[in-house]
N, C-alpha and C. Protein backbone atom coordinates (compact mmCIF):
# COMPACT_ATOMS: atom_id res chain seq x y z
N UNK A 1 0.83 -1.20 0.00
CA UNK A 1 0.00 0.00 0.00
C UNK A 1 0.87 1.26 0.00
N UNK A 2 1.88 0.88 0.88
CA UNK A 2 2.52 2.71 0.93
C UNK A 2 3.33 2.44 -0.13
N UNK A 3 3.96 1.78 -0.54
CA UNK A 3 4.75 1.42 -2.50
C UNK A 3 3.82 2.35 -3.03
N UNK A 4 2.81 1.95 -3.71
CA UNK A 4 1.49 2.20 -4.06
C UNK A 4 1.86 3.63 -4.34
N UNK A 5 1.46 4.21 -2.81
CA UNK A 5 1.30 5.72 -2.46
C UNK A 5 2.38 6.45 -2.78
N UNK A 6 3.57 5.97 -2.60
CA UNK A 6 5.11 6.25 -2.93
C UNK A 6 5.27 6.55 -4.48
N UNK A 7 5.13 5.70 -5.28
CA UNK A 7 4.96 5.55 -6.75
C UNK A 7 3.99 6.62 -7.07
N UNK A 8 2.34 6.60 -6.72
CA UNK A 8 1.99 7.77 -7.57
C UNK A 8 2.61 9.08 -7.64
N UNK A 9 2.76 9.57 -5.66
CA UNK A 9 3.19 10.94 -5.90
C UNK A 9 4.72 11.01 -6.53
N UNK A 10 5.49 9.69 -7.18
CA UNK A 10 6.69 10.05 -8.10
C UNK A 10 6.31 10.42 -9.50
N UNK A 11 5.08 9.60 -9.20
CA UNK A 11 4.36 10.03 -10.91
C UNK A 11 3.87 10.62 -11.33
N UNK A 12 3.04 11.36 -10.25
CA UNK A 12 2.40 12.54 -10.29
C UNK A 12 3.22 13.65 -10.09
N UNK A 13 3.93 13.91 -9.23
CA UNK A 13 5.39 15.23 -10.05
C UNK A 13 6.15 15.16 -10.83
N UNK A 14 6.28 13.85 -11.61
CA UNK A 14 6.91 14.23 -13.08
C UNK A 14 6.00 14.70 -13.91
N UNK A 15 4.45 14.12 -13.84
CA UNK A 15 3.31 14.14 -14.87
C UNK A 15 3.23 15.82 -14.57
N UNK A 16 3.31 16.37 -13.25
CA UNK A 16 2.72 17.90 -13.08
C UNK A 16 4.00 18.86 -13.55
N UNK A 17 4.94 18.42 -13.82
CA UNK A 17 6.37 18.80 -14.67
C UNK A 17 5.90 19.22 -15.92
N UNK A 18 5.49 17.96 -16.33
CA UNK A 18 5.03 17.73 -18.02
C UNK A 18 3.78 18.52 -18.68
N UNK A 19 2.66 18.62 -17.38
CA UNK A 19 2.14 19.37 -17.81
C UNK A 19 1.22 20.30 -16.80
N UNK A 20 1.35 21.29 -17.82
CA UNK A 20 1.10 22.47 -16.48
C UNK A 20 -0.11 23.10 -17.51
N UNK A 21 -1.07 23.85 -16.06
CA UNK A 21 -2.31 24.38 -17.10
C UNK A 21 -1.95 25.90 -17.62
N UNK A 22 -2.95 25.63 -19.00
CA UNK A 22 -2.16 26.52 -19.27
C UNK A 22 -3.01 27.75 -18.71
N UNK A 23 -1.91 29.48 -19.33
CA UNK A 23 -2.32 30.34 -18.52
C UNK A 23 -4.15 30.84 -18.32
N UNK A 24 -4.45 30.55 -19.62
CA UNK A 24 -5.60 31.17 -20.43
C UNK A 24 -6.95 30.13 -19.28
N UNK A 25 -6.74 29.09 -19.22
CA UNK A 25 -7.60 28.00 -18.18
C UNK A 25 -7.15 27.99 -17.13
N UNK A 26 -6.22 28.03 -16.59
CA UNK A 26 -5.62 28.85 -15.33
C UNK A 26 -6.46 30.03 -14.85
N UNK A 27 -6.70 31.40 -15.52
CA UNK A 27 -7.31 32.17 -15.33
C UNK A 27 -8.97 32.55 -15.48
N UNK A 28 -9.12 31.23 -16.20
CA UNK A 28 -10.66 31.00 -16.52
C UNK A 28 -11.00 30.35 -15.28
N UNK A 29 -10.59 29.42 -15.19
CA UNK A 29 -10.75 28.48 -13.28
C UNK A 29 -10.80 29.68 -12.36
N UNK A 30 -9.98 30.48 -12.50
CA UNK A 30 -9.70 31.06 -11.42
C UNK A 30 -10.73 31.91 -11.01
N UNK A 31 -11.79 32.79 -12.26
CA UNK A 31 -11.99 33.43 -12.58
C UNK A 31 -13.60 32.86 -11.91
N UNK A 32 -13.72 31.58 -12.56
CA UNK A 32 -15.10 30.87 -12.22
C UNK A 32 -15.03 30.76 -10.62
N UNK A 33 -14.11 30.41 -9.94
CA UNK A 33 -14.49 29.90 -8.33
C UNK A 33 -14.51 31.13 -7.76
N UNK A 34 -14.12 32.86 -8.35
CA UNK A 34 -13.80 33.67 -7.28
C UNK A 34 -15.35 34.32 -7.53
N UNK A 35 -15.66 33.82 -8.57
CA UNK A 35 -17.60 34.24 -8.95
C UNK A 35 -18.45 33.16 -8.26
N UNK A 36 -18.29 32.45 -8.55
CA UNK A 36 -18.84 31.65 -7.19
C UNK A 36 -18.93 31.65 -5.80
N UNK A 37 -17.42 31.78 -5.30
CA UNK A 37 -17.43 32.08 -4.00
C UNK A 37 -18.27 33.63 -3.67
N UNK A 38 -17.98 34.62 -4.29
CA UNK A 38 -18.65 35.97 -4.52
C UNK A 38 -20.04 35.96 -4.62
N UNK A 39 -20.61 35.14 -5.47
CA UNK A 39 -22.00 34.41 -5.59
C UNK A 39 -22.32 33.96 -4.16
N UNK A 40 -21.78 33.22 -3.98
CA UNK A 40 -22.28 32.27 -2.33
C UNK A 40 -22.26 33.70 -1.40
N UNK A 41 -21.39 34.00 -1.13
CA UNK A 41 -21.13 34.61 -0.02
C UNK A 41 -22.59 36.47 -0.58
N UNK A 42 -22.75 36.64 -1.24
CA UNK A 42 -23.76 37.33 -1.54
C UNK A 42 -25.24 36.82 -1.33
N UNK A 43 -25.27 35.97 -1.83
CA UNK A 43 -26.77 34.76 -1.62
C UNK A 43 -27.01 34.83 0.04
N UNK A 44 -25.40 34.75 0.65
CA UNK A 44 -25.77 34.62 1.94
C UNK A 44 -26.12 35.83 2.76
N UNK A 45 -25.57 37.09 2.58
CA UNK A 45 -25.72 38.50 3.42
C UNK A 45 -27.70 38.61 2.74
N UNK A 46 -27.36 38.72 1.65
CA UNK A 46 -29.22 38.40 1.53
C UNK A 46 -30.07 37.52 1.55
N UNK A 47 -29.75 37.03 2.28
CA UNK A 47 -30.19 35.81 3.45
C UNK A 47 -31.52 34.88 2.13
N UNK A 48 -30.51 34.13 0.84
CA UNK A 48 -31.41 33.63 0.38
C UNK A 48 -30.75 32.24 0.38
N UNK A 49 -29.64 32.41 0.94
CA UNK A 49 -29.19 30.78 0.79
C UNK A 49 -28.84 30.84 2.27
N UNK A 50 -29.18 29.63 2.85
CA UNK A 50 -28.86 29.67 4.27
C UNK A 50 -27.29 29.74 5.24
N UNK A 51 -26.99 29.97 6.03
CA UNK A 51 -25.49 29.68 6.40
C UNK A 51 -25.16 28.00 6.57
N UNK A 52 -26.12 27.18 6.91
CA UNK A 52 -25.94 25.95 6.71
C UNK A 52 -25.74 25.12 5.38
N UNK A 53 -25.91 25.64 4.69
CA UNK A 53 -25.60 25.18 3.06
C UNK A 53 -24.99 25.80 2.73
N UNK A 54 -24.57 26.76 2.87
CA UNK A 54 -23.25 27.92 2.18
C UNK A 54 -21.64 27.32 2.49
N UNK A 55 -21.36 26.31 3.47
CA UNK A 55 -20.82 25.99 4.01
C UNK A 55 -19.99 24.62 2.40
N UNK A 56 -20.85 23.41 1.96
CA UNK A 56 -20.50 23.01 1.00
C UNK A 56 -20.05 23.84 0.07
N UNK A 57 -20.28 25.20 -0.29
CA UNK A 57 -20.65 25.81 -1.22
C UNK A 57 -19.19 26.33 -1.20
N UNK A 58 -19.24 27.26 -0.23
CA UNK A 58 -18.05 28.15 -0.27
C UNK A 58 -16.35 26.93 0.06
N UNK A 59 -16.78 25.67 0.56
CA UNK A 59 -15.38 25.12 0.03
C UNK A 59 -15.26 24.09 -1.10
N UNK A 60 -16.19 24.26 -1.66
CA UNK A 60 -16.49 24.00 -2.92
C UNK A 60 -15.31 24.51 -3.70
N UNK A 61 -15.99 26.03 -3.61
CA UNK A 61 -15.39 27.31 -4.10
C UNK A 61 -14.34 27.39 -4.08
N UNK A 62 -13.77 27.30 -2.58
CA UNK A 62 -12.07 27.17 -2.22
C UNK A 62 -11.08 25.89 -2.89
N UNK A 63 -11.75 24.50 -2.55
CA UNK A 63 -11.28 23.92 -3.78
C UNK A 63 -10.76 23.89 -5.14
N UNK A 64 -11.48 24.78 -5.93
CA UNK A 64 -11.67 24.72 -7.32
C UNK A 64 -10.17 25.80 -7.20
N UNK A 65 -10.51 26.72 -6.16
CA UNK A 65 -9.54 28.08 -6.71
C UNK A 65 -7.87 27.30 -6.04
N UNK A 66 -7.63 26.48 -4.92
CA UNK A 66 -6.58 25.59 -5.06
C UNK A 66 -6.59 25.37 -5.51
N UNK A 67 -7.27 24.45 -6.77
CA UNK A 67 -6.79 23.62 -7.82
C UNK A 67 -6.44 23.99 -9.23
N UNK A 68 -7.15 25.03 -9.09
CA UNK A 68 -6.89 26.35 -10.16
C UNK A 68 -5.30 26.44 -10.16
N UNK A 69 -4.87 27.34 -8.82
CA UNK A 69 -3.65 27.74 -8.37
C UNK A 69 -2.52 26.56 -8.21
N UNK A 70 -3.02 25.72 -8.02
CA UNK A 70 -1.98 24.35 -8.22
C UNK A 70 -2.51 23.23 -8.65
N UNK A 71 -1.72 23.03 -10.40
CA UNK A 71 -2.54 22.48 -10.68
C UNK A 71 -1.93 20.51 -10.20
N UNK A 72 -0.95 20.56 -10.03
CA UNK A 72 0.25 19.71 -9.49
C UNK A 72 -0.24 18.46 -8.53
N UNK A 73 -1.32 19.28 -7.59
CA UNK A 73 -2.31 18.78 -6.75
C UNK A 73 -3.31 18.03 -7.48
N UNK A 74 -4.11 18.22 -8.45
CA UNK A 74 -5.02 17.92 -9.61
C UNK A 74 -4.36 16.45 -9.97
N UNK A 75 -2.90 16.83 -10.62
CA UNK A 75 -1.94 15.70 -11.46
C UNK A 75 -1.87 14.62 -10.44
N UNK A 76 -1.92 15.10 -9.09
CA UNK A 76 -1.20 14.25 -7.97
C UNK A 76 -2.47 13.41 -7.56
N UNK A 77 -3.97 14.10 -7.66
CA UNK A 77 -5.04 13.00 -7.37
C UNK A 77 -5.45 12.02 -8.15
N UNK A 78 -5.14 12.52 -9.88
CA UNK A 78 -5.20 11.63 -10.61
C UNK A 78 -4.76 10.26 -10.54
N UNK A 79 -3.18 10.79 -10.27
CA UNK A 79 -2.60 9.35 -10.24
C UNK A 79 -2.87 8.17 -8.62
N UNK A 80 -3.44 9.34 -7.90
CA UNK A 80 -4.06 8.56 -6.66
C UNK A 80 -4.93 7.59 -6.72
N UNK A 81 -5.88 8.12 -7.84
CA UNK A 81 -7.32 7.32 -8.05
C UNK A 81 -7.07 6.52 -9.10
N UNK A 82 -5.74 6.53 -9.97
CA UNK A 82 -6.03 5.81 -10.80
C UNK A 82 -6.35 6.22 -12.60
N UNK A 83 -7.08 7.64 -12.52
CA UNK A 83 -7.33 8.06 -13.58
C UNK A 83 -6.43 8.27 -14.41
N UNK A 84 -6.75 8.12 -15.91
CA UNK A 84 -6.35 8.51 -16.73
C UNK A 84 -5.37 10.13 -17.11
N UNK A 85 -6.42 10.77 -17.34
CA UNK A 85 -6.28 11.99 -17.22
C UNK A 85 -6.59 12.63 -15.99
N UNK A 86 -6.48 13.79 -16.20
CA UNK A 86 -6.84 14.84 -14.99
C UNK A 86 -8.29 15.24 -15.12
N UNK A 87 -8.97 15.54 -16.49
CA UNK A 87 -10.50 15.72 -16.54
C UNK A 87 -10.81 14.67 -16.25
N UNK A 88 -10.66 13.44 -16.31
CA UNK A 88 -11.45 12.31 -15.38
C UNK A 88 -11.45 12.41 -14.22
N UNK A 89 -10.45 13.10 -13.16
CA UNK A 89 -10.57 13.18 -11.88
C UNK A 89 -11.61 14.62 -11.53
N UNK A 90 -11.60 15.40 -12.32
CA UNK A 90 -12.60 16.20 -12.00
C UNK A 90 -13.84 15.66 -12.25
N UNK A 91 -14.36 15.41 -13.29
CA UNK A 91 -15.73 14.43 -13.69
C UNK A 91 -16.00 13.46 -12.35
N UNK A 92 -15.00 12.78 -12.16
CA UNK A 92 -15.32 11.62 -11.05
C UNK A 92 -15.76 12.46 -9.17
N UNK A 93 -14.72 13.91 -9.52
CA UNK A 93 -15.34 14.90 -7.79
C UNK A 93 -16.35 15.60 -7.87
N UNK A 94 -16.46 15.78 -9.38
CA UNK A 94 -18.20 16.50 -10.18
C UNK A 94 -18.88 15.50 -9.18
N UNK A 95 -19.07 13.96 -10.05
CA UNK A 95 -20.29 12.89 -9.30
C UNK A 95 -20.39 12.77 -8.14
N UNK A 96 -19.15 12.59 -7.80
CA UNK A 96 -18.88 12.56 -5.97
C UNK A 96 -19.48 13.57 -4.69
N UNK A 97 -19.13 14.65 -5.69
CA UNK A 97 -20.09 15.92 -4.47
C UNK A 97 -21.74 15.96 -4.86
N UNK A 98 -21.45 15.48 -6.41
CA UNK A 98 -23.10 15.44 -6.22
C UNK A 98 -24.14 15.16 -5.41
N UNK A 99 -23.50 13.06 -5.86
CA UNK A 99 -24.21 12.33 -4.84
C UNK A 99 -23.79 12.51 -3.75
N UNK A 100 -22.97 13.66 -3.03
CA UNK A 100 -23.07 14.15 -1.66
C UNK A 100 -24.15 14.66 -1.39
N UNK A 101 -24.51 15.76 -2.60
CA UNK A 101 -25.42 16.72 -2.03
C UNK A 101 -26.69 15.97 -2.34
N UNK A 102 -26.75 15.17 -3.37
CA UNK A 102 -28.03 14.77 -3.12
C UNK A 102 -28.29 13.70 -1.61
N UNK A 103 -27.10 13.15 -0.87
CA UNK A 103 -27.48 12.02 0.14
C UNK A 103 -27.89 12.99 1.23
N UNK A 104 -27.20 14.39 1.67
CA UNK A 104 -27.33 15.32 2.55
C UNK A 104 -28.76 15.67 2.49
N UNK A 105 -29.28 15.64 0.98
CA UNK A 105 -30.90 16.20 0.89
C UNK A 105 -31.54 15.99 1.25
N UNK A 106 -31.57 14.47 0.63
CA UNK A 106 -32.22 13.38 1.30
C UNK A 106 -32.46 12.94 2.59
N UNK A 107 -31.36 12.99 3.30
CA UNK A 107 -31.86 13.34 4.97
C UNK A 107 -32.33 14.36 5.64
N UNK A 108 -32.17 15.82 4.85
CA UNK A 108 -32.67 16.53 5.42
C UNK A 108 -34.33 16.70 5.56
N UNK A 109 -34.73 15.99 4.04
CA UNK A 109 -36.00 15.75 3.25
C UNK A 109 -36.63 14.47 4.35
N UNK A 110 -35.88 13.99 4.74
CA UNK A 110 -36.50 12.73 5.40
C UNK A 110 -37.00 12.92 6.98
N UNK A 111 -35.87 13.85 7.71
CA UNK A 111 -36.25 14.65 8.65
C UNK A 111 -37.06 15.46 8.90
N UNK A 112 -37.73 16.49 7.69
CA UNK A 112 -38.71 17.24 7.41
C UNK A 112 -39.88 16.36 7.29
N UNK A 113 -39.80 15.30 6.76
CA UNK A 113 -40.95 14.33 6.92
C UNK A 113 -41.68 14.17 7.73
N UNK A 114 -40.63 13.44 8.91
CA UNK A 114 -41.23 12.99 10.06
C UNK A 114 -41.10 14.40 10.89
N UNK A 115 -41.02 15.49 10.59
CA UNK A 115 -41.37 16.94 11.51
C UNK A 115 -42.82 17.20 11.40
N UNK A 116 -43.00 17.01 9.24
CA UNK A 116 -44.36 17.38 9.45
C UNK A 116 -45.21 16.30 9.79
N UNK A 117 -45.24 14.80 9.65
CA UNK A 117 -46.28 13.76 10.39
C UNK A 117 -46.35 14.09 11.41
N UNK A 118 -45.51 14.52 12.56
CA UNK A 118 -45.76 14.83 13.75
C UNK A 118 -46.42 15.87 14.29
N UNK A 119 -46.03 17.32 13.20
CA UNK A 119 -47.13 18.51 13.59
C UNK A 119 -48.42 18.10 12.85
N UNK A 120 -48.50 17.20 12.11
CA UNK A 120 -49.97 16.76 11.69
C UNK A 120 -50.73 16.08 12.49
N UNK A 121 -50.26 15.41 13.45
CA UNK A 121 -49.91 14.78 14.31
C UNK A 121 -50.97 15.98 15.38
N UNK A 122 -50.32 16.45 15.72
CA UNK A 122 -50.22 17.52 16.92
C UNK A 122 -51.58 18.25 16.25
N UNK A 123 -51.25 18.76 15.01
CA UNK A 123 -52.96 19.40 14.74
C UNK A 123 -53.94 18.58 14.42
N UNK A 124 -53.86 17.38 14.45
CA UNK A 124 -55.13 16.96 14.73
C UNK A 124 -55.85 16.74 15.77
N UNK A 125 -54.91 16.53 16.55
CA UNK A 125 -55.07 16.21 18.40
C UNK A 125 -55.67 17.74 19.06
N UNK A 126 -55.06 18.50 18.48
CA UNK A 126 -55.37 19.98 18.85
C UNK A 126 -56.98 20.59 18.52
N UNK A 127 -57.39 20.29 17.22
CA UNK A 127 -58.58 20.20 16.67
C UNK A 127 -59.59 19.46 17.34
N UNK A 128 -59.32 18.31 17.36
CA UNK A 128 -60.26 17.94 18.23
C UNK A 128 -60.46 17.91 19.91
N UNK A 129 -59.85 18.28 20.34
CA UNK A 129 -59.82 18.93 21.45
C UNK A 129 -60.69 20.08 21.69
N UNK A 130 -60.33 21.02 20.59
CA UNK A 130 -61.29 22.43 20.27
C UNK A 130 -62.60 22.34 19.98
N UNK A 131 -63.07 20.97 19.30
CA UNK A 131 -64.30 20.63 18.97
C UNK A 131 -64.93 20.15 19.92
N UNK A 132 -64.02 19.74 20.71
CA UNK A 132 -64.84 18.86 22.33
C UNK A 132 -64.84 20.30 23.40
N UNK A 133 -64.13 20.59 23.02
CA UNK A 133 -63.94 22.01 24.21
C UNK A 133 -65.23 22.78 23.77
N UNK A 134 -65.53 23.31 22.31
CA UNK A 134 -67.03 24.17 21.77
C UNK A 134 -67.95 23.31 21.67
N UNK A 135 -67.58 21.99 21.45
CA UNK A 135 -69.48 21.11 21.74
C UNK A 135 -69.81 21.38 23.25
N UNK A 136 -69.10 21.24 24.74
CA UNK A 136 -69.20 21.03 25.60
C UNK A 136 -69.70 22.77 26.25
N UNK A 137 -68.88 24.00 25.64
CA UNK A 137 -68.97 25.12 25.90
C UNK A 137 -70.71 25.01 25.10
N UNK A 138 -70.66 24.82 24.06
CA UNK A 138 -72.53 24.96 23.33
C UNK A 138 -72.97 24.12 24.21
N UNK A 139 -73.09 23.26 24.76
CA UNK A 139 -74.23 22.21 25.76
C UNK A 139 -74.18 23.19 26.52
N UNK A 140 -73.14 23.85 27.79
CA UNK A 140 -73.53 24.55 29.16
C UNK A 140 -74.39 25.79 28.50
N UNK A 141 -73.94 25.95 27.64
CA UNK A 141 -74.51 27.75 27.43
C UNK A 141 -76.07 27.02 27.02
N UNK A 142 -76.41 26.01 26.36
CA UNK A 142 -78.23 26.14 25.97
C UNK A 142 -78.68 25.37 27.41
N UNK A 143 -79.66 26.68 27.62
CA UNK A 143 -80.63 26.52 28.65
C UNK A 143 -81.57 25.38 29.26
């Protein structure tokens, strides 16, 4: 295993030797995560994205702009995972955070569930209570 680990990162700093991004996508990356992060962090002072989800978001953000800034790191996960290229290792952290964010949803969605069965829960119990409380208030009040 540590061979393994030993070998990529030899392979992955010759490969990040060989090739480096160039300036023009360098500055396009760079360009996209500091609008994003700028994005997030705006969404958030106008309180339309919450501080609890801004949180994936903005190191999302920070990610991309490391990886932007070094791309060496990029070369070096590739050969971690195995990939081919380096756009395969992005494609493969594309899917990966996805199905993060969708598993995070999903529990949050599942928790909201059982919040609202329970206040449904609670207003029905409440309702009829009110109906026994005004049938019983209409019986004393007729004469």
């Amino acid at each position: 295993m540590m061979l393994a680990i030993a070998h990529a990162l030899f392979t992955a700093q010759g490969a990040a030797e060989d090739a480096a991004l160039p300036p023009r996508q360098r500055l396009v990356a760079i360009l996209l995560a500091t609008a994003m992060l700028v994005t997030i962090l705006e969404l958030v002072r106008r309180r339309r994205l919450r501080e609890e989800y801004s949180v994936v978001w903005v190191v999302t953000a920070v990610l991309l702009l490391i990886l932007a800034f070094n791309y060496r790191i990029l070369v070096w996960l590739t050969a971690a995972i195995g990939a081919a290229v380096p756009n395969s290792t992005l494609f493969f952290g594309g899917i990966l955070f996805l199905m993060l964010l969708c598993l995070q949803f999903s529990v949050r969605l599942s928790r909201l569930t059982y919040r609202m069965r329970k206040l449904t829960r609670q207003v029905a119990l409440m309702q009829e209570e009110l109906q026994d409380f005004r049938s019983r208030h209409d019986d004393a009040a007729k004469p």
